[in-house]
N, C-alpha and C. Protein backbone atom coordinates (compact mmCIF):
# COMPACT_ATOMS: atom_id res chain seq x y z
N UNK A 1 12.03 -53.63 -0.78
CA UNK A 1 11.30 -52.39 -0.79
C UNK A 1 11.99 -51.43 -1.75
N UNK A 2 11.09 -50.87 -2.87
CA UNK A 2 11.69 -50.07 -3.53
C UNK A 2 11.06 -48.83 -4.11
N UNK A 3 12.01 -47.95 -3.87
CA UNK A 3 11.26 -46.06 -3.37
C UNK A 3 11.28 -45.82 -5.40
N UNK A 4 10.18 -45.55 -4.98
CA UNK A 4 10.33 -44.42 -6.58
C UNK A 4 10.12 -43.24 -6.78
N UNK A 5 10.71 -42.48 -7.37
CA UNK A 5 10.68 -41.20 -7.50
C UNK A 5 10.65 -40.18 -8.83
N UNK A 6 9.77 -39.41 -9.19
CA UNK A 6 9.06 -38.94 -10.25
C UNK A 6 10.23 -37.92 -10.02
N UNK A 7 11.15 -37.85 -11.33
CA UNK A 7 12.18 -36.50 -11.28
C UNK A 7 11.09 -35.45 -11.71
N UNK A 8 10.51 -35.79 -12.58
CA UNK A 8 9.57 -34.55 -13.32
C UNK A 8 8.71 -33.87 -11.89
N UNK A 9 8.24 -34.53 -11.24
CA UNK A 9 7.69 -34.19 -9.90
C UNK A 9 8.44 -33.37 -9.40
N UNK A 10 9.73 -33.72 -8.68
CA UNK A 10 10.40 -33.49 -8.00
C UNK A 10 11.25 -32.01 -8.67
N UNK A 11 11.39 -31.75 -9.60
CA UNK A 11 12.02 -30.88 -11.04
C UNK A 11 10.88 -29.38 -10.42
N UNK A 12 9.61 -30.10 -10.94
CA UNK A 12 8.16 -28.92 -10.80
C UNK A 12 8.24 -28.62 -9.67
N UNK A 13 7.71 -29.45 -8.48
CA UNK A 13 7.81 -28.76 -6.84
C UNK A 13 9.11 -28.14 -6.51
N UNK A 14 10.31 -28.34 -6.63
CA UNK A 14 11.63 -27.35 -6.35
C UNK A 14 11.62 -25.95 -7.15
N UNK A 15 11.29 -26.11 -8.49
CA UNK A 15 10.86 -24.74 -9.46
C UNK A 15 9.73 -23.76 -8.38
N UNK A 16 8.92 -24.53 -8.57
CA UNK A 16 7.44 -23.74 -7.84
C UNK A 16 8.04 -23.06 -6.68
N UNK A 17 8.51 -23.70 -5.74
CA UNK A 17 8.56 -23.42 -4.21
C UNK A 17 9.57 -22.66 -4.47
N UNK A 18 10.74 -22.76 -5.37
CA UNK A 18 11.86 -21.60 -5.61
C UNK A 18 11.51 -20.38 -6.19
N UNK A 19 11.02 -20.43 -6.90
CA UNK A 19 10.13 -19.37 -7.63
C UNK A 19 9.32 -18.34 -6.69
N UNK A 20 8.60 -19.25 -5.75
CA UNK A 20 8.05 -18.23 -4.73
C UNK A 20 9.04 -17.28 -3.83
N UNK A 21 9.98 -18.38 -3.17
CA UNK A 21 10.90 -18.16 -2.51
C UNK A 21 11.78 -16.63 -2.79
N UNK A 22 12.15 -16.80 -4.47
CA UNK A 22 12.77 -15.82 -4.73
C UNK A 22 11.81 -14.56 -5.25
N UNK A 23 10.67 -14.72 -5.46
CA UNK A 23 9.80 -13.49 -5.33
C UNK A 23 10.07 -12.84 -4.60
N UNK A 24 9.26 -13.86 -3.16
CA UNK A 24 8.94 -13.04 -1.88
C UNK A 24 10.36 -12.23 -1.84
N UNK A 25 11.89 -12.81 -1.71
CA UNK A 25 13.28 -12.17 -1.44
C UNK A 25 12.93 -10.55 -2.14
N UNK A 26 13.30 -10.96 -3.47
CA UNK A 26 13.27 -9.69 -4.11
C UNK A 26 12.51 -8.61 -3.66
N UNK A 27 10.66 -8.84 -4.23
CA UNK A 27 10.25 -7.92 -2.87
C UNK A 27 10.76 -7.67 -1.95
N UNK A 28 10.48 -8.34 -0.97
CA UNK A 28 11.21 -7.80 0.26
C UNK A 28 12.46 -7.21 0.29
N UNK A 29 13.26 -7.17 -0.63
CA UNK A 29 14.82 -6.52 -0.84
C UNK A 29 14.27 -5.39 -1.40
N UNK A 30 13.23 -5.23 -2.71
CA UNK A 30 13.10 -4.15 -3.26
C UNK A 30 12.23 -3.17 -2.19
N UNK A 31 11.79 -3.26 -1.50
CA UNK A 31 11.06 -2.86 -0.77
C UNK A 31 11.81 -2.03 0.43
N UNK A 32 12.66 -2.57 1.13
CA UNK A 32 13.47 -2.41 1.71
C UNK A 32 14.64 -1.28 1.39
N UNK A 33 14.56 -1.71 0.12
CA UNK A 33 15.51 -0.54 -0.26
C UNK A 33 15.08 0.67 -0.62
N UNK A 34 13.59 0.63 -1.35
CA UNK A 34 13.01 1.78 -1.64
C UNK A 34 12.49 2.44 -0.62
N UNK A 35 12.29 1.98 0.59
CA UNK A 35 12.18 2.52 1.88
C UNK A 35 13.16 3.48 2.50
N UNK A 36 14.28 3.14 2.23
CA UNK A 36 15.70 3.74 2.59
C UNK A 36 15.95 4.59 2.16
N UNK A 37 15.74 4.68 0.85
CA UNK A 37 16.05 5.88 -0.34
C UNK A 37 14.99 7.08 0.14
N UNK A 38 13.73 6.48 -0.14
CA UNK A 38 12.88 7.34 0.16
C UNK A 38 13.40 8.29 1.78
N UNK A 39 13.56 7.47 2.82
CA UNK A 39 13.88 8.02 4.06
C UNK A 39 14.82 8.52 4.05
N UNK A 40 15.89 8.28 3.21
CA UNK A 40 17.04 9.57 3.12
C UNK A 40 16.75 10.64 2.63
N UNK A 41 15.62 10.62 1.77
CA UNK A 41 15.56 11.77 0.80
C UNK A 41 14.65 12.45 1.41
N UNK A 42 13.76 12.39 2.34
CA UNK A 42 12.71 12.77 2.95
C UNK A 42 13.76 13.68 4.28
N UNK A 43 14.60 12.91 4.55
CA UNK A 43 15.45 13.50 5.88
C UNK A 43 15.86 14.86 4.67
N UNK A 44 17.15 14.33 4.02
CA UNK A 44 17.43 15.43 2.86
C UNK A 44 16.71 16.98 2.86
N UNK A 45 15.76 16.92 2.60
CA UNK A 45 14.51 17.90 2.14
C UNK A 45 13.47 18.44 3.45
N UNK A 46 13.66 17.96 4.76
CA UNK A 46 12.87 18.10 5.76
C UNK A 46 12.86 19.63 5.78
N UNK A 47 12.60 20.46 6.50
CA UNK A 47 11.43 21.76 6.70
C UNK A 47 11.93 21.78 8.47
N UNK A 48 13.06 22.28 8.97
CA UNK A 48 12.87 22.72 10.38
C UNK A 48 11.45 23.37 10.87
N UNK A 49 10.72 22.79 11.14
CA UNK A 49 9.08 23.95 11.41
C UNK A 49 9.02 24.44 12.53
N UNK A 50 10.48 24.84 13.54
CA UNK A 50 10.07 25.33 14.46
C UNK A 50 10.70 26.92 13.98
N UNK A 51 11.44 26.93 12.45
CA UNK A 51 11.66 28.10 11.71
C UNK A 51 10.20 28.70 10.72
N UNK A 52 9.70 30.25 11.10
CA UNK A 52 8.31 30.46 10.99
C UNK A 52 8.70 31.12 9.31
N UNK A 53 9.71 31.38 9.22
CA UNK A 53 10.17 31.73 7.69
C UNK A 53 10.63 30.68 6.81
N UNK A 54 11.20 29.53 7.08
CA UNK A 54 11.31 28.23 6.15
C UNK A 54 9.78 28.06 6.40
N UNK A 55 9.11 27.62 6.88
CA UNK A 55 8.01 27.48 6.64
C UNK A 55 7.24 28.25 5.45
N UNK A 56 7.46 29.58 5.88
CA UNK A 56 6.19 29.96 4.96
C UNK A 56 6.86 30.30 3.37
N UNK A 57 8.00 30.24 3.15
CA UNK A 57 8.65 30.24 2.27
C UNK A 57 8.82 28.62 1.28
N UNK A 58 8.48 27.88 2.09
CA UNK A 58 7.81 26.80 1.61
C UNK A 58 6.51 26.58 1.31
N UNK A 59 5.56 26.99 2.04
CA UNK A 59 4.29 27.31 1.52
C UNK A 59 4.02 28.21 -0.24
N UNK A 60 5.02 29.57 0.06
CA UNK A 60 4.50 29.75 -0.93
C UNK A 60 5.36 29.03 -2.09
N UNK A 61 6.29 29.10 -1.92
CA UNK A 61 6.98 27.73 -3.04
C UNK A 61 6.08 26.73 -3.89
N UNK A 62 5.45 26.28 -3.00
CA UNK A 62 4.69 24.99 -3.04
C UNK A 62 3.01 25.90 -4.13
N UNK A 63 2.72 27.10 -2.93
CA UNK A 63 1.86 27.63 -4.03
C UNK A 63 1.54 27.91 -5.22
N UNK A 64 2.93 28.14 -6.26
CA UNK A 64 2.77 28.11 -7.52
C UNK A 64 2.49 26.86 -8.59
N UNK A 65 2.40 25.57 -7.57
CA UNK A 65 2.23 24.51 -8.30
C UNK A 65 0.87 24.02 -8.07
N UNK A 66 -0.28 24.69 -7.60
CA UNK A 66 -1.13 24.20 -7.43
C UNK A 66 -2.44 25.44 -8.48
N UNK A 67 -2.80 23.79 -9.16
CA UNK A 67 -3.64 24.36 -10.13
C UNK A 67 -5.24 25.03 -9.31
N UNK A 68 -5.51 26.04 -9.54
CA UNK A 68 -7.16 26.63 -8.77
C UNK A 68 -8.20 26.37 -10.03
């Protein structure tokens, strides 16, 4: 009995399936991380809103950037 085996086969399906493999990683790493960043920076910059003067001092802040 004798096994044969197509390297070229075997070469393509390990590429392919690695290839996916390390997509999906990256995404999921890049993703992950830009999540983090974002959520630090969002904490960073938060707005106490139970203060009625950060608030509205943010409002109007925010008002000069909006085109009418």
């Amino acid at each position: 009995m004798e096994i044969n085996i197509d390297l070229y086969k075997v070469g393509y399906l390990v590429g392919r399936y690695g290839t996916r493999a390390l997509l999906y990683f990256t995404t999921a790493k890049t993703a992950i991380s830009g999540y983090s960043r974002m959520d630090s920076l969002a904490s960073k910059h938060s707005i106490n809103s139970s203060n009625i003067e950060a608030v509205k001092d943010n409002l109007l802040e925010c008002l000069e950037y909006i085109d009418w």
